[in-house]
C-alpha atoms as a PDB file:
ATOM      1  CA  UNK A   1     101.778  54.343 100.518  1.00  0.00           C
ATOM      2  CA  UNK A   2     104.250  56.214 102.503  1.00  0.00           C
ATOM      3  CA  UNK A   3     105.196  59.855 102.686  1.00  0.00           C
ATOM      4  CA  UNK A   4     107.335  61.760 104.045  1.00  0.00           C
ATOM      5  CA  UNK A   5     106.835  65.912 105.362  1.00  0.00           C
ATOM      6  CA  UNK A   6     109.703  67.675 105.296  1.00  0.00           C
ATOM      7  CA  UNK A   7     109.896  70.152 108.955  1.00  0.00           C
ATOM      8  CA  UNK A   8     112.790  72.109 108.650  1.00  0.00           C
ATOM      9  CA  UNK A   9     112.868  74.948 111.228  1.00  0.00           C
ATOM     10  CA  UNK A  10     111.856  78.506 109.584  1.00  0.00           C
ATOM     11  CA  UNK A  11     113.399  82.235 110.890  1.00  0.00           C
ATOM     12  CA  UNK A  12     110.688  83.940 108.961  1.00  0.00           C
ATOM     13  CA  UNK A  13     110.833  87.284 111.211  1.00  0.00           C
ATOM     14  CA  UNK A  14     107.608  88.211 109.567  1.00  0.00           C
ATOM     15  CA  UNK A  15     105.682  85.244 110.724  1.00  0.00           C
ATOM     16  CA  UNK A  16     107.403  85.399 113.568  1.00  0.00           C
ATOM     17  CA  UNK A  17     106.537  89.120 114.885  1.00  0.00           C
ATOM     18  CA  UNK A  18     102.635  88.199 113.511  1.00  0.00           C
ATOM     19  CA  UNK A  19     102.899  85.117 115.772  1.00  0.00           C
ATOM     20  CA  UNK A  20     103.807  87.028 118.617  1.00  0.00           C
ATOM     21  CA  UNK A  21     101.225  89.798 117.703  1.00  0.00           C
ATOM     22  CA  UNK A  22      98.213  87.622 117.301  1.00  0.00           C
ATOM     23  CA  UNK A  23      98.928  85.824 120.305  1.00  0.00           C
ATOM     24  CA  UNK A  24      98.949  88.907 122.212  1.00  0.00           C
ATOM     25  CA  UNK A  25      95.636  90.239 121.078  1.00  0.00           C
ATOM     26  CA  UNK A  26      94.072  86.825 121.043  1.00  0.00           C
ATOM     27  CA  UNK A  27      95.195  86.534 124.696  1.00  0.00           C
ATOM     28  CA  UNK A  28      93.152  89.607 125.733  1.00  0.00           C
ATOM     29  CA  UNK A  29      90.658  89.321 124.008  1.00  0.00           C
ATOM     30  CA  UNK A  30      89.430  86.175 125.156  1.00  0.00           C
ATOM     31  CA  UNK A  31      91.233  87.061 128.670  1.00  0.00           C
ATOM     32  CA  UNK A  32      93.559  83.447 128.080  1.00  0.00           C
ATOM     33  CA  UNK A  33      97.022  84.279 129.688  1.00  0.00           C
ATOM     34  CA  UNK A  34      99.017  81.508 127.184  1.00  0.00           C
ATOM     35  CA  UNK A  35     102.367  81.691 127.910  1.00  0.00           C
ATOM     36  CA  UNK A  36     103.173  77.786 127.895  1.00  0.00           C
ATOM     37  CA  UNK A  37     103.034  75.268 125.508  1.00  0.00           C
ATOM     38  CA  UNK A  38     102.141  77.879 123.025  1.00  0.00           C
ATOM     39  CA  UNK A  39     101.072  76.822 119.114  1.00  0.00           C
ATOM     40  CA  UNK A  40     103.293  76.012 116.405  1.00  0.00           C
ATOM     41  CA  UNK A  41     102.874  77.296 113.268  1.00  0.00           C
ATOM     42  CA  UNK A  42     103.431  75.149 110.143  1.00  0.00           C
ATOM     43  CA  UNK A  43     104.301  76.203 106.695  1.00  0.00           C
ATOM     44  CA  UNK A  44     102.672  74.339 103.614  1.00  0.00           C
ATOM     45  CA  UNK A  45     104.746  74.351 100.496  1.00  0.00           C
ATOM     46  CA  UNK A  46     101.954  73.430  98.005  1.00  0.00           C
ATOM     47  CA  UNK A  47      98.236  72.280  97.541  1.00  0.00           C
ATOM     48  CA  UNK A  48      99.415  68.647  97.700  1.00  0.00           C
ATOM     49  CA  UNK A  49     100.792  69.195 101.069  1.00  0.00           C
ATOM     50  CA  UNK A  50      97.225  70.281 101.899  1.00  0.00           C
ATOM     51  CA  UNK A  51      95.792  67.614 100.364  1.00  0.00           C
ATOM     52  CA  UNK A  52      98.072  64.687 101.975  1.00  0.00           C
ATOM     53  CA  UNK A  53      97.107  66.239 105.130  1.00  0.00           C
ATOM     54  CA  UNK A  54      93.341  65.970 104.774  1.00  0.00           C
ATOM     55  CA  UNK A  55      93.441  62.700 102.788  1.00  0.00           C
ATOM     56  CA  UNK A  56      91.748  64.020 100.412  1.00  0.00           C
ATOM     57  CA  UNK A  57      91.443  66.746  97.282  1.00  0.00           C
ATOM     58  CA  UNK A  58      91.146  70.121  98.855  1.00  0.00           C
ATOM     59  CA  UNK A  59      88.632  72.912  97.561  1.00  0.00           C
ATOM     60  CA  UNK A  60      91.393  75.591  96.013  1.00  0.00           C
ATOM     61  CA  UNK A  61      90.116  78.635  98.753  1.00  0.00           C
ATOM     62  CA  UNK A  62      91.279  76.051 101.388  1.00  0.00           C
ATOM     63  CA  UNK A  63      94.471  77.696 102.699  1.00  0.00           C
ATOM     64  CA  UNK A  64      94.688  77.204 106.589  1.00  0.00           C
ATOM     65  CA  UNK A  65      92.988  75.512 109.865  1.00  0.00           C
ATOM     66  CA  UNK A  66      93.865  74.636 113.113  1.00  0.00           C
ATOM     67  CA  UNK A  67      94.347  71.460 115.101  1.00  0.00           C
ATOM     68  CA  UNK A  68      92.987  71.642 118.565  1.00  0.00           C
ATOM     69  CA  UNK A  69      94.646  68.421 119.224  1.00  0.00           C
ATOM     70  CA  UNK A  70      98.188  68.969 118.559  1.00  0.00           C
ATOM     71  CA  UNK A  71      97.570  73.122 119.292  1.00  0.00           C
ATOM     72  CA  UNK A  72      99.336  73.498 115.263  1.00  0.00           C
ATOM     73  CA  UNK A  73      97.875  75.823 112.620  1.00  0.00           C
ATOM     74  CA  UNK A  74      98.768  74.873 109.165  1.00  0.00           C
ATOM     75  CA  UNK A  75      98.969  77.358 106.895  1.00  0.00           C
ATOM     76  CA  UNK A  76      99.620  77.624 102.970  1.00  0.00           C
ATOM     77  CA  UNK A  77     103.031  79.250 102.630  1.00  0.00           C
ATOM     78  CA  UNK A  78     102.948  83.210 101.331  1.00  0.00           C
ATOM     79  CA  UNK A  79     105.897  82.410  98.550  1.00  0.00           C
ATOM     80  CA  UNK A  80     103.605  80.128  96.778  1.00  0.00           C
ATOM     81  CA  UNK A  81      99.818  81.294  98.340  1.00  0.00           C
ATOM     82  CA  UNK A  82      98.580  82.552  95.025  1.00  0.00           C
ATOM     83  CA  UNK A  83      99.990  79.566  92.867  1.00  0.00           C
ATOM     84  CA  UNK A  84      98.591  77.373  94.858  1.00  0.00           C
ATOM     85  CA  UNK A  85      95.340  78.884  96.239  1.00  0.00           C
ATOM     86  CA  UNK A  86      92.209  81.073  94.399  1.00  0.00           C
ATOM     87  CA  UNK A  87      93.223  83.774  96.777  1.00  0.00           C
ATOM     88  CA  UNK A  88      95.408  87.603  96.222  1.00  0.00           C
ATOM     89  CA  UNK A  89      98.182  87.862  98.325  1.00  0.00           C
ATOM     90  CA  UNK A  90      98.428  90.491 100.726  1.00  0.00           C
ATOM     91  CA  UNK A  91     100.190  91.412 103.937  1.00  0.00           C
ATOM     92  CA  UNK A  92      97.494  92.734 105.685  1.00  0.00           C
ATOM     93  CA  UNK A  93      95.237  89.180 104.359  1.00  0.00           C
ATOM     94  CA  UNK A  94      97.910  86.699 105.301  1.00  0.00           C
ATOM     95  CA  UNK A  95      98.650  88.292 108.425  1.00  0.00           C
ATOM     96  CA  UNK A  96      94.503  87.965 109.640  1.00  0.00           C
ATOM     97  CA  UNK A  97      94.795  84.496 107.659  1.00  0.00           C
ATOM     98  CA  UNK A  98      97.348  83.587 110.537  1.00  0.00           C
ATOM     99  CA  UNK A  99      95.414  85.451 113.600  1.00  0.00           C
ATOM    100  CA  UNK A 100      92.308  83.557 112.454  1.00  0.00           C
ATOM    101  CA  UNK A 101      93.521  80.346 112.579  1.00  0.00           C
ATOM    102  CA  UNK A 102      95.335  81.206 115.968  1.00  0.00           C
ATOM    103  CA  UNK A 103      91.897  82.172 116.898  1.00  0.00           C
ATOM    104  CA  UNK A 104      90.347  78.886 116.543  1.00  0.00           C
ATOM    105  CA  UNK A 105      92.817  77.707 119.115  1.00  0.00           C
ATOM    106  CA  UNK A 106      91.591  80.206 121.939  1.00  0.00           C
ATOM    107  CA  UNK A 107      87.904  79.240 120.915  1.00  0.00           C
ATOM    108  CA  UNK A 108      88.609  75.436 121.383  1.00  0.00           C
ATOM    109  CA  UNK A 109      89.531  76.473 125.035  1.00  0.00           C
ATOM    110  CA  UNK A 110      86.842  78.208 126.251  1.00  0.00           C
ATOM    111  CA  UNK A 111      84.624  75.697 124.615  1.00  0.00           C
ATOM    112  CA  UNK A 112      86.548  72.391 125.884  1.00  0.00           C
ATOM    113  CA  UNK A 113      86.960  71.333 122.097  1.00  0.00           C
ATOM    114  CA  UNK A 114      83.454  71.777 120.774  1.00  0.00           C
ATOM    115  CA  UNK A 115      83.294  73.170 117.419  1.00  0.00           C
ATOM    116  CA  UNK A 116      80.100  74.507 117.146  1.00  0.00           C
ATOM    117  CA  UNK A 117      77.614  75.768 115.010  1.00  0.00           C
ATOM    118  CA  UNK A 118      80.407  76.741 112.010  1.00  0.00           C
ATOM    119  CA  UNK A 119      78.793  79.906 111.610  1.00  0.00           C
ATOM    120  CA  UNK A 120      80.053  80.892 115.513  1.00  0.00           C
ATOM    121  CA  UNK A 121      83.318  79.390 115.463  1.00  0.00           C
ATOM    122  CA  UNK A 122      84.276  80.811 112.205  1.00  0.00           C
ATOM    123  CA  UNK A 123      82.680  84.261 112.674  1.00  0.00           C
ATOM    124  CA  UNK A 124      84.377  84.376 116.009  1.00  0.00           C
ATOM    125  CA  UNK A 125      87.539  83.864 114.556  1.00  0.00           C
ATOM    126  CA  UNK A 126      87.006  86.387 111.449  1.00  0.00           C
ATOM    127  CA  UNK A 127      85.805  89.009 114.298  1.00  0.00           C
ATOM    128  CA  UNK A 128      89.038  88.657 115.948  1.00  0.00           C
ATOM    129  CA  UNK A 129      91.761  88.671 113.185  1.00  0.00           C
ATOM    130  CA  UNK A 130      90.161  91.743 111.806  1.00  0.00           C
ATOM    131  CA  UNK A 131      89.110  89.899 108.374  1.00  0.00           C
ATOM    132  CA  UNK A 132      85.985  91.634 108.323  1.00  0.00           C
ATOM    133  CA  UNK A 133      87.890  95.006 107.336  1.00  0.00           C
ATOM    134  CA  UNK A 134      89.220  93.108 104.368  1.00  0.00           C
ATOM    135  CA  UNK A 135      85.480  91.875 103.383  1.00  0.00           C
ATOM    136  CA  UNK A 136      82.626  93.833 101.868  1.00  0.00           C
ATOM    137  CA  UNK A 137      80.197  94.307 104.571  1.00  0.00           C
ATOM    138  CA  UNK A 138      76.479  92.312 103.570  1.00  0.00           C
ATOM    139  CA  UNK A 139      73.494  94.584 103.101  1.00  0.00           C
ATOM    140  CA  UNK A 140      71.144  92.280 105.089  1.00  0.00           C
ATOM    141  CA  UNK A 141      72.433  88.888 106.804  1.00  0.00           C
ATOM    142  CA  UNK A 142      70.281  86.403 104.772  1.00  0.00           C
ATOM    143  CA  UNK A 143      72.764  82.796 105.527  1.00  0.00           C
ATOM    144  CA  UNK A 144      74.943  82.488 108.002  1.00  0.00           C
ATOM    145  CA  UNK A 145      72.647  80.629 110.235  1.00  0.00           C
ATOM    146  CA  UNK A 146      72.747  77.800 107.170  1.00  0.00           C
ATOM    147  CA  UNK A 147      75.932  76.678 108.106  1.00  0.00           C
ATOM    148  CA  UNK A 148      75.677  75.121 111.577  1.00  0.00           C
ATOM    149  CA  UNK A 149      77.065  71.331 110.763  1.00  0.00           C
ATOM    150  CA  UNK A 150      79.872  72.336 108.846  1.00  0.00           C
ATOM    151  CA  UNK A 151      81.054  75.470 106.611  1.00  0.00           C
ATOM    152  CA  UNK A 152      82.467  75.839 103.446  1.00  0.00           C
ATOM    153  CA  UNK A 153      83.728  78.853 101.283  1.00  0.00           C
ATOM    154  CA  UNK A 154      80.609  80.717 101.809  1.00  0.00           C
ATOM    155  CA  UNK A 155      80.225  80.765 105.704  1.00  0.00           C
ATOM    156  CA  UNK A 156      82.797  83.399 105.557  1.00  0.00           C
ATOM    157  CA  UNK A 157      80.800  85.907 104.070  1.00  0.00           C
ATOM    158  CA  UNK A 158      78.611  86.973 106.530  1.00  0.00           C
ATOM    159  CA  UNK A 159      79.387  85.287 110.356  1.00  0.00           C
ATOM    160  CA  UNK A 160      81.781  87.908 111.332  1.00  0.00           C
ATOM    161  CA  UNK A 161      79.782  90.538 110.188  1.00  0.00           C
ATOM    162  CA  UNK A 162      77.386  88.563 112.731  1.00  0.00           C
ATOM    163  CA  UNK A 163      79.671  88.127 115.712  1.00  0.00           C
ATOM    164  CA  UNK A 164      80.879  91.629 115.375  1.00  0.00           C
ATOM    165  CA  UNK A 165      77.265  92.501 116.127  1.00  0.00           C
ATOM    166  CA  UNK A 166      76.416  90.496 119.041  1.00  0.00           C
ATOM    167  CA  UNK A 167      79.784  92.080 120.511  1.00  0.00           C
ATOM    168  CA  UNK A 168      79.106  95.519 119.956  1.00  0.00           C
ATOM    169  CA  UNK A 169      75.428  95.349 120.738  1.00  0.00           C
ATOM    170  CA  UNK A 170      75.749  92.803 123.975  1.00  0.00           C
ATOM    171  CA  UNK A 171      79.376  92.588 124.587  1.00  0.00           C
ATOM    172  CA  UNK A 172      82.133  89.604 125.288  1.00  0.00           C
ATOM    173  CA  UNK A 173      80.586  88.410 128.415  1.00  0.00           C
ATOM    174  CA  UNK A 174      78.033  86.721 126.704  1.00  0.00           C
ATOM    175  CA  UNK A 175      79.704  85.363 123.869  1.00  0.00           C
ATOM    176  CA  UNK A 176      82.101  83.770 126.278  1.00  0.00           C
ATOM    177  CA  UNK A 177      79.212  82.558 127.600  1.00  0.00           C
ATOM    178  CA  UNK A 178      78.164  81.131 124.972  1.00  0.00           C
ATOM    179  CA  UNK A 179      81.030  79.516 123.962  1.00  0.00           C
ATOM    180  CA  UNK A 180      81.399  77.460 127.569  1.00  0.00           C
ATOM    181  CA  UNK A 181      77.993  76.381 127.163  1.00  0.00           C
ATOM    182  CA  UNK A 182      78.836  74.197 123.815  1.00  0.00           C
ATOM    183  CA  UNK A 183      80.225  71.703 125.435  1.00  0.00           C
ATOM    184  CA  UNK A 184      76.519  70.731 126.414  1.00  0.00           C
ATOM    185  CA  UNK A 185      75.039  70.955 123.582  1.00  0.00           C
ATOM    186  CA  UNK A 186      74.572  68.218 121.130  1.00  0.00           C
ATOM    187  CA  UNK A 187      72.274  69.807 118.470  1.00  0.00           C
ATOM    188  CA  UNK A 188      70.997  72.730 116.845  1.00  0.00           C
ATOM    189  CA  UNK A 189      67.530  72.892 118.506  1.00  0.00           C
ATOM    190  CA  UNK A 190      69.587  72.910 121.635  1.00  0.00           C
ATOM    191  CA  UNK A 191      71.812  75.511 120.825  1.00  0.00           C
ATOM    192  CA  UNK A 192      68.879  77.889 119.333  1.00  0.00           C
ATOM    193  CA  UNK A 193      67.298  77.386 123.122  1.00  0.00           C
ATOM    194  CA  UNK A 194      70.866  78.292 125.051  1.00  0.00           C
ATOM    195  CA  UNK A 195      70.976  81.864 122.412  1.00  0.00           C
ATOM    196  CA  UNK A 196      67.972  82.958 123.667  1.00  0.00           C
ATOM    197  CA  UNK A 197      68.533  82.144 127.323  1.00  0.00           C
ATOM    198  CA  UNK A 198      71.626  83.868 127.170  1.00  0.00           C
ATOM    199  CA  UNK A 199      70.959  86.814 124.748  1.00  0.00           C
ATOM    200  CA  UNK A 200      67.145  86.979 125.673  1.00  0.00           C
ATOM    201  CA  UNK A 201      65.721  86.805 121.881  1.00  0.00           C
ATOM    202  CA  UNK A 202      65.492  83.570 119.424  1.00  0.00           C
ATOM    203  CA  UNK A 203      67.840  84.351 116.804  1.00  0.00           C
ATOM    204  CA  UNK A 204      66.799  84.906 113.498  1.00  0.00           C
ATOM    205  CA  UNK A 205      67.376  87.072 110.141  1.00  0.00           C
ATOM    206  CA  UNK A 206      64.974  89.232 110.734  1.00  0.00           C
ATOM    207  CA  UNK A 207      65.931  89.870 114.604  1.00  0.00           C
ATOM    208  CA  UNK A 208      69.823  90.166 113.461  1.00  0.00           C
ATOM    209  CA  UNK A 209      69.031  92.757 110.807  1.00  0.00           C
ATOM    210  CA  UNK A 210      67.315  94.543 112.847  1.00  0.00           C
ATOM    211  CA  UNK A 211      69.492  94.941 115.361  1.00  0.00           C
ATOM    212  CA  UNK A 212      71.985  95.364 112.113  1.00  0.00           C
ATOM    213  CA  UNK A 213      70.058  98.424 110.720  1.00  0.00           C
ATOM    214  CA  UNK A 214      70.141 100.693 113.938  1.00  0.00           C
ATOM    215  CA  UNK A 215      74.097 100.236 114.226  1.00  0.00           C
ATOM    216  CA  UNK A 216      74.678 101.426 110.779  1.00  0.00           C
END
């Protein structure tokens, strides 16, 4: 079969000025200076759109991601985001929706490419794009660590809540550092071993909320 995408040229000011924004923040944050062959932002007019672009049927909370290759973040388009998503539409959502998914693209830097455990990369990016402000903060962190393979809908509930921690309790330096050193690591045993040589404790539930509690 062949298809054809449709890539007319959008002046949406308000994507435009969150563009701009989130690439300013992102660029401090993670102290990346990118002023050159900067992202490009791509509007999706529907969930088959989505699903032509992942060759396959797309879960309906699906509404964004990044390609590290081509430096694009695809995103559902706010005109039709609730017809064609499970999510409410909001300014302040969309707009951290968009800063997320820029996010990934500053990650993918610092760690050559490397994904990484899914709980990291996505509660890095949550962290960053101020999501967790929109979420309701978890009592106790109890499953985040699950997802270190791949994600899904539920990875998002607590791994900014858990990057947000290691921030404010150990700061950026080490997170960074943690970050570079993915690009050596090949499994989860290995990554478990580079966490605790760089934050000086194995990580674990009952570690995290403890650390957790006495932030509160």
């Amino acid at each position: 079969m062949i298809y054809k995408l449709s890539l007319a040229k959008s002046n949406d000011k308000f994507i435009k000025k969150i563009f701009q924004e989130s690439m300013k923040d992102l660029g401090e944050f993670y102290g990346i200076n990118w002023t050159t062959n900067t992202p490009k932002i791509i509007l999706l007019e529907d969930r088959k759109s989505i699903d032509l672009l992942h060759v396959k049927k797309t879960e309906s909370w699906l509404v964004g991601w990044a390609d590290n290759n081509m430096r694009i973040v695809f995103i559902l388009d706010k005109k039709n985001f609730e017809k064609f998503s499970s999510h409410k539409y909001s300014t302040a959502g969309y707009s951290a929706l968009i800063k997320h998914e820029l996010s990934h693209l500053f990650y993918k830097i610092l760690s050559e490419g490397k994904f990484g455990p899914a709980w990291l990369s996505e509660g890095v990016a949550i962290y960053t794009s101020g999501q967790n402000k929109l979420k309701t903060k978890p009592r106790e962190f109890k499953n985040f660590m699950s997802f270190y393979a791949k994600g899904g809908s539920e990875v998002y509930k607590e791994s900014g809540f858990a990057v947000e921690l290691l921030v404010k309790k150990f700061g950026k330096n080490k997170l960074f550092e943690l970050i570079k050193s993915l690009q050596s690591i090949s499994n989860e045993n290995q990554f478990n071993k580079t966490f605790k040589k760089i934050y000086g404790f194995q990580i674990s539930y009952k570690v995290m909320n403890k650390f957790y509690k006495n932030t509160e």
